[in-house]
N, C-alpha and C. Protein backbone atom coordinates (compact mmCIF):
# COMPACT_ATOMS: atom_id res chain seq x y z
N UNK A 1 231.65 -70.56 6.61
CA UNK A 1 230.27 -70.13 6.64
C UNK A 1 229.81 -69.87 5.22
N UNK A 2 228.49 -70.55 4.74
CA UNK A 2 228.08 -70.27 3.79
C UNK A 2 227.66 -69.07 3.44
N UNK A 3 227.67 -68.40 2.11
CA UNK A 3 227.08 -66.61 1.54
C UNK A 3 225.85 -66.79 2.30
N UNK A 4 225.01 -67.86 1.59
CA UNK A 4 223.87 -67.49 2.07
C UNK A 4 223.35 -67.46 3.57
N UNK A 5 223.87 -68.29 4.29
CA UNK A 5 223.78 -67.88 5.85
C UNK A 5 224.19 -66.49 6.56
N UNK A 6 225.28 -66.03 5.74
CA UNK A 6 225.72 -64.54 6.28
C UNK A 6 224.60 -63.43 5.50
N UNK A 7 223.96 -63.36 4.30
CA UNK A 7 222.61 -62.86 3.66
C UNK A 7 221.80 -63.20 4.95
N UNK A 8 221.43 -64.12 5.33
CA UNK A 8 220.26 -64.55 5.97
C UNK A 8 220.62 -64.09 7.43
N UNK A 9 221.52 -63.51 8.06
CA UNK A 9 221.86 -63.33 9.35
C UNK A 9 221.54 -61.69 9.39
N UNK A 10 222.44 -61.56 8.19
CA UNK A 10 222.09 -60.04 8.16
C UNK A 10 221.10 -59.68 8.08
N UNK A 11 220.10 -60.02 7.37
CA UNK A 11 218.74 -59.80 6.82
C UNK A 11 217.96 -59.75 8.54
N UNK A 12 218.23 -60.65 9.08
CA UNK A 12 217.98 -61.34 10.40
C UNK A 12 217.87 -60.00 11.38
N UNK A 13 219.22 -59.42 11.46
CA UNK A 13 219.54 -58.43 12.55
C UNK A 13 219.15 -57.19 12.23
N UNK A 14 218.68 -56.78 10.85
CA UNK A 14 218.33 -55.83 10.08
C UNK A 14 216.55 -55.69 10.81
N UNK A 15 215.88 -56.58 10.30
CA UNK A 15 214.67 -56.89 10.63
C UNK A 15 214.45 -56.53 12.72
N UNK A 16 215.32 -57.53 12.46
CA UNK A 16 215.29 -58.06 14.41
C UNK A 16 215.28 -56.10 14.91
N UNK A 17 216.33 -55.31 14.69
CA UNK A 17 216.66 -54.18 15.32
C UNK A 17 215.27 -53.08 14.70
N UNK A 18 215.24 -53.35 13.58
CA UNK A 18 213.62 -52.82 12.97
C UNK A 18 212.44 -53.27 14.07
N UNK A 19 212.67 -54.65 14.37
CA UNK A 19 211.39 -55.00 15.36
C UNK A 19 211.41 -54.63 16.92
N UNK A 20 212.84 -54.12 17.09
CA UNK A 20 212.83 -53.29 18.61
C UNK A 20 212.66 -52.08 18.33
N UNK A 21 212.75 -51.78 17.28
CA UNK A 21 211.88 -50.01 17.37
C UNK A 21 210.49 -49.84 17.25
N UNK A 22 209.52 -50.79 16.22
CA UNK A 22 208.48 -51.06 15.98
C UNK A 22 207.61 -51.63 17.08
N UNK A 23 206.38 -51.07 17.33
CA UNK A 23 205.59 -51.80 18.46
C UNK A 23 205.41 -52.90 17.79
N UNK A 24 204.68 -53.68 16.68
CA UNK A 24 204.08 -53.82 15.58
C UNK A 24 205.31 -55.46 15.17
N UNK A 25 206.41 -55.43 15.34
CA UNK A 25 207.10 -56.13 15.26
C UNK A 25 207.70 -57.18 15.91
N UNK A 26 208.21 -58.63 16.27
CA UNK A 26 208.91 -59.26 17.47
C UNK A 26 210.46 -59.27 17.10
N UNK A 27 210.70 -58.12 17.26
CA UNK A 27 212.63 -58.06 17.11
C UNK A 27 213.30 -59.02 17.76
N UNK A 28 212.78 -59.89 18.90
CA UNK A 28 213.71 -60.77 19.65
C UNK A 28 213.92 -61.72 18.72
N UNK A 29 213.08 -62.34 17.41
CA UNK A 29 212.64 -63.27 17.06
C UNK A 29 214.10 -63.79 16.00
N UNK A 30 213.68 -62.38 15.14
CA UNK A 30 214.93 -62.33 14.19
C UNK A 30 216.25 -62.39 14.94
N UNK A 31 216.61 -61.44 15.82
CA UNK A 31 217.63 -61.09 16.66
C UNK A 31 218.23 -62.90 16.84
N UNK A 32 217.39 -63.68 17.82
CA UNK A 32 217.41 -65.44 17.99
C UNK A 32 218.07 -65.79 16.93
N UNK A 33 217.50 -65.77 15.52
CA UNK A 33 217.74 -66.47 14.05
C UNK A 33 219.01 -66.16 13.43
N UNK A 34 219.25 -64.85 13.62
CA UNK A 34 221.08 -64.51 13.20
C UNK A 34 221.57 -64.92 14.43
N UNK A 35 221.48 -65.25 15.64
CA UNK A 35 222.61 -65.72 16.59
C UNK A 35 222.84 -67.13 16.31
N UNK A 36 221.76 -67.70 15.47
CA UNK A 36 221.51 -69.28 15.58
C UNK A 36 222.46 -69.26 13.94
N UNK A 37 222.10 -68.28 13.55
CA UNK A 37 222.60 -68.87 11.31
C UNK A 37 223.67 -68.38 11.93
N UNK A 38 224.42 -67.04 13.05
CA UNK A 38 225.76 -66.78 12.73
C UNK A 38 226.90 -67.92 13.38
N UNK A 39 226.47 -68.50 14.68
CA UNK A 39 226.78 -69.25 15.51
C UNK A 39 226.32 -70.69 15.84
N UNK A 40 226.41 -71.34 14.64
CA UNK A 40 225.25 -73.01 15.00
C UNK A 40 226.01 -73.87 15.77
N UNK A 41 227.18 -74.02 15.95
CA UNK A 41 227.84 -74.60 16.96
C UNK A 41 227.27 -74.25 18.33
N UNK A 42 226.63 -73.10 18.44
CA UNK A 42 226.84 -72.65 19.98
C UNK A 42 225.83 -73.68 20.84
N UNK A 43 225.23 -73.59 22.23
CA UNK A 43 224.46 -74.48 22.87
C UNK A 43 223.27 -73.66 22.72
N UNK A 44 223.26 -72.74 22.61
CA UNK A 44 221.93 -71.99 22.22
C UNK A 44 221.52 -72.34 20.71
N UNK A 45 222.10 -72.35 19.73
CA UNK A 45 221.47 -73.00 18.59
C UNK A 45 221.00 -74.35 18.44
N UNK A 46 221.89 -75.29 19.31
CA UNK A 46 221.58 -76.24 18.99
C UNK A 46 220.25 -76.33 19.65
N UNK A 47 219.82 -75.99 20.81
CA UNK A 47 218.77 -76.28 21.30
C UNK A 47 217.67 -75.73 20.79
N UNK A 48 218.33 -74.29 20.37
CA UNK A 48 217.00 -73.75 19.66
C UNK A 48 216.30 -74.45 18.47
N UNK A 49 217.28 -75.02 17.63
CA UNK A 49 216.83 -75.94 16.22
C UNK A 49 216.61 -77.26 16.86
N UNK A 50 216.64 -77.72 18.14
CA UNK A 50 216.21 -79.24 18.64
C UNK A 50 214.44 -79.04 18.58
N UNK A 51 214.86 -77.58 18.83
CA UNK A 51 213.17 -77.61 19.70
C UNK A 51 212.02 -76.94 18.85
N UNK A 52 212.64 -76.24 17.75
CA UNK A 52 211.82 -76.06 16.23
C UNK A 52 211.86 -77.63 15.70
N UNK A 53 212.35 -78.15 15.77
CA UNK A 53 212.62 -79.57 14.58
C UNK A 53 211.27 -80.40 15.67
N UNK A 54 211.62 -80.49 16.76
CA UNK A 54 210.08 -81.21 17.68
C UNK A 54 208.99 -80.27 17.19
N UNK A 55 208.83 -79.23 17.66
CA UNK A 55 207.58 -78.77 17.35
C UNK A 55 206.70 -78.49 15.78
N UNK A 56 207.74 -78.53 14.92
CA UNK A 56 207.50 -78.34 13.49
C UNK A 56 208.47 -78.72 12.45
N UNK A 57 207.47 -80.61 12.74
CA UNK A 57 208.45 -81.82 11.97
C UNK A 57 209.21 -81.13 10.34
N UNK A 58 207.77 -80.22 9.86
CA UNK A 58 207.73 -80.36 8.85
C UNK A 58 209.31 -79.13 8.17
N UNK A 59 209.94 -78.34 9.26
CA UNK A 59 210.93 -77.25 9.25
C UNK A 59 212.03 -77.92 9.13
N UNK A 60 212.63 -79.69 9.18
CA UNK A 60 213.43 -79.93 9.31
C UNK A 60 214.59 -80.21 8.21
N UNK A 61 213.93 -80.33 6.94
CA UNK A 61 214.42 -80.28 5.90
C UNK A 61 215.24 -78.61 5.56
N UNK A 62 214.33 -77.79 5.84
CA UNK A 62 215.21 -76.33 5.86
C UNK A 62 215.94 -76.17 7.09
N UNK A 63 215.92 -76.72 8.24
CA UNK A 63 216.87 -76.46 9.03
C UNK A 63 217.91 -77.20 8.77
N UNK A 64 218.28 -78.32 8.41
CA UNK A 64 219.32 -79.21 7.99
C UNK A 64 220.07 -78.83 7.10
N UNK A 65 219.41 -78.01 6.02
CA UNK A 65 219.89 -76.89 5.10
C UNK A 65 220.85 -75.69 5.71
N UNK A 66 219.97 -75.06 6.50
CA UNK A 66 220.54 -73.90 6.93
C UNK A 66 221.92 -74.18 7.77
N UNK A 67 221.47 -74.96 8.87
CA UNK A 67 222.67 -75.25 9.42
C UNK A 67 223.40 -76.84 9.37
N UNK A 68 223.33 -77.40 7.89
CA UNK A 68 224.36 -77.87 8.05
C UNK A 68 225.14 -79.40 8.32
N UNK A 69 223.36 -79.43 9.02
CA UNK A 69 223.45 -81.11 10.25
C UNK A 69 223.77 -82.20 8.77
């Protein structure tokens, strides 16, 4: 696992648990993004980054980054 994916996971779950205390916040969101940077093998990442990469061609260059493909 790359530094910067474990930075970016943490950062992730930090935020995410900030956004379940916060009305004001979507904690599920982040919470999603460190399960996906900590675990990209899993069937939940992959689908989750199938279905960002369809909806927002333009994310695919940083997702290929992040995880790897």
């Amino acid at each position: 696992m790359t530094v910067l994916r474990v930075i970016a996971a943490a950062i992730s779950v930090v935020i995410g648990i900030a956004g379940l205390i916060l009305p004001v916040l979507p904690g599920w969101i982040f919470l999603g993004l460190a399960a996906a940077l900590l675990f990209p093998n899993s069937a939940f990442a992959r689908k989750a980054v199938a279905k960002i990469e369809q909806r927002f061609p333009s994310t695919k260059r940083l997702l290929r980054f992040l995880f790897g493909k």
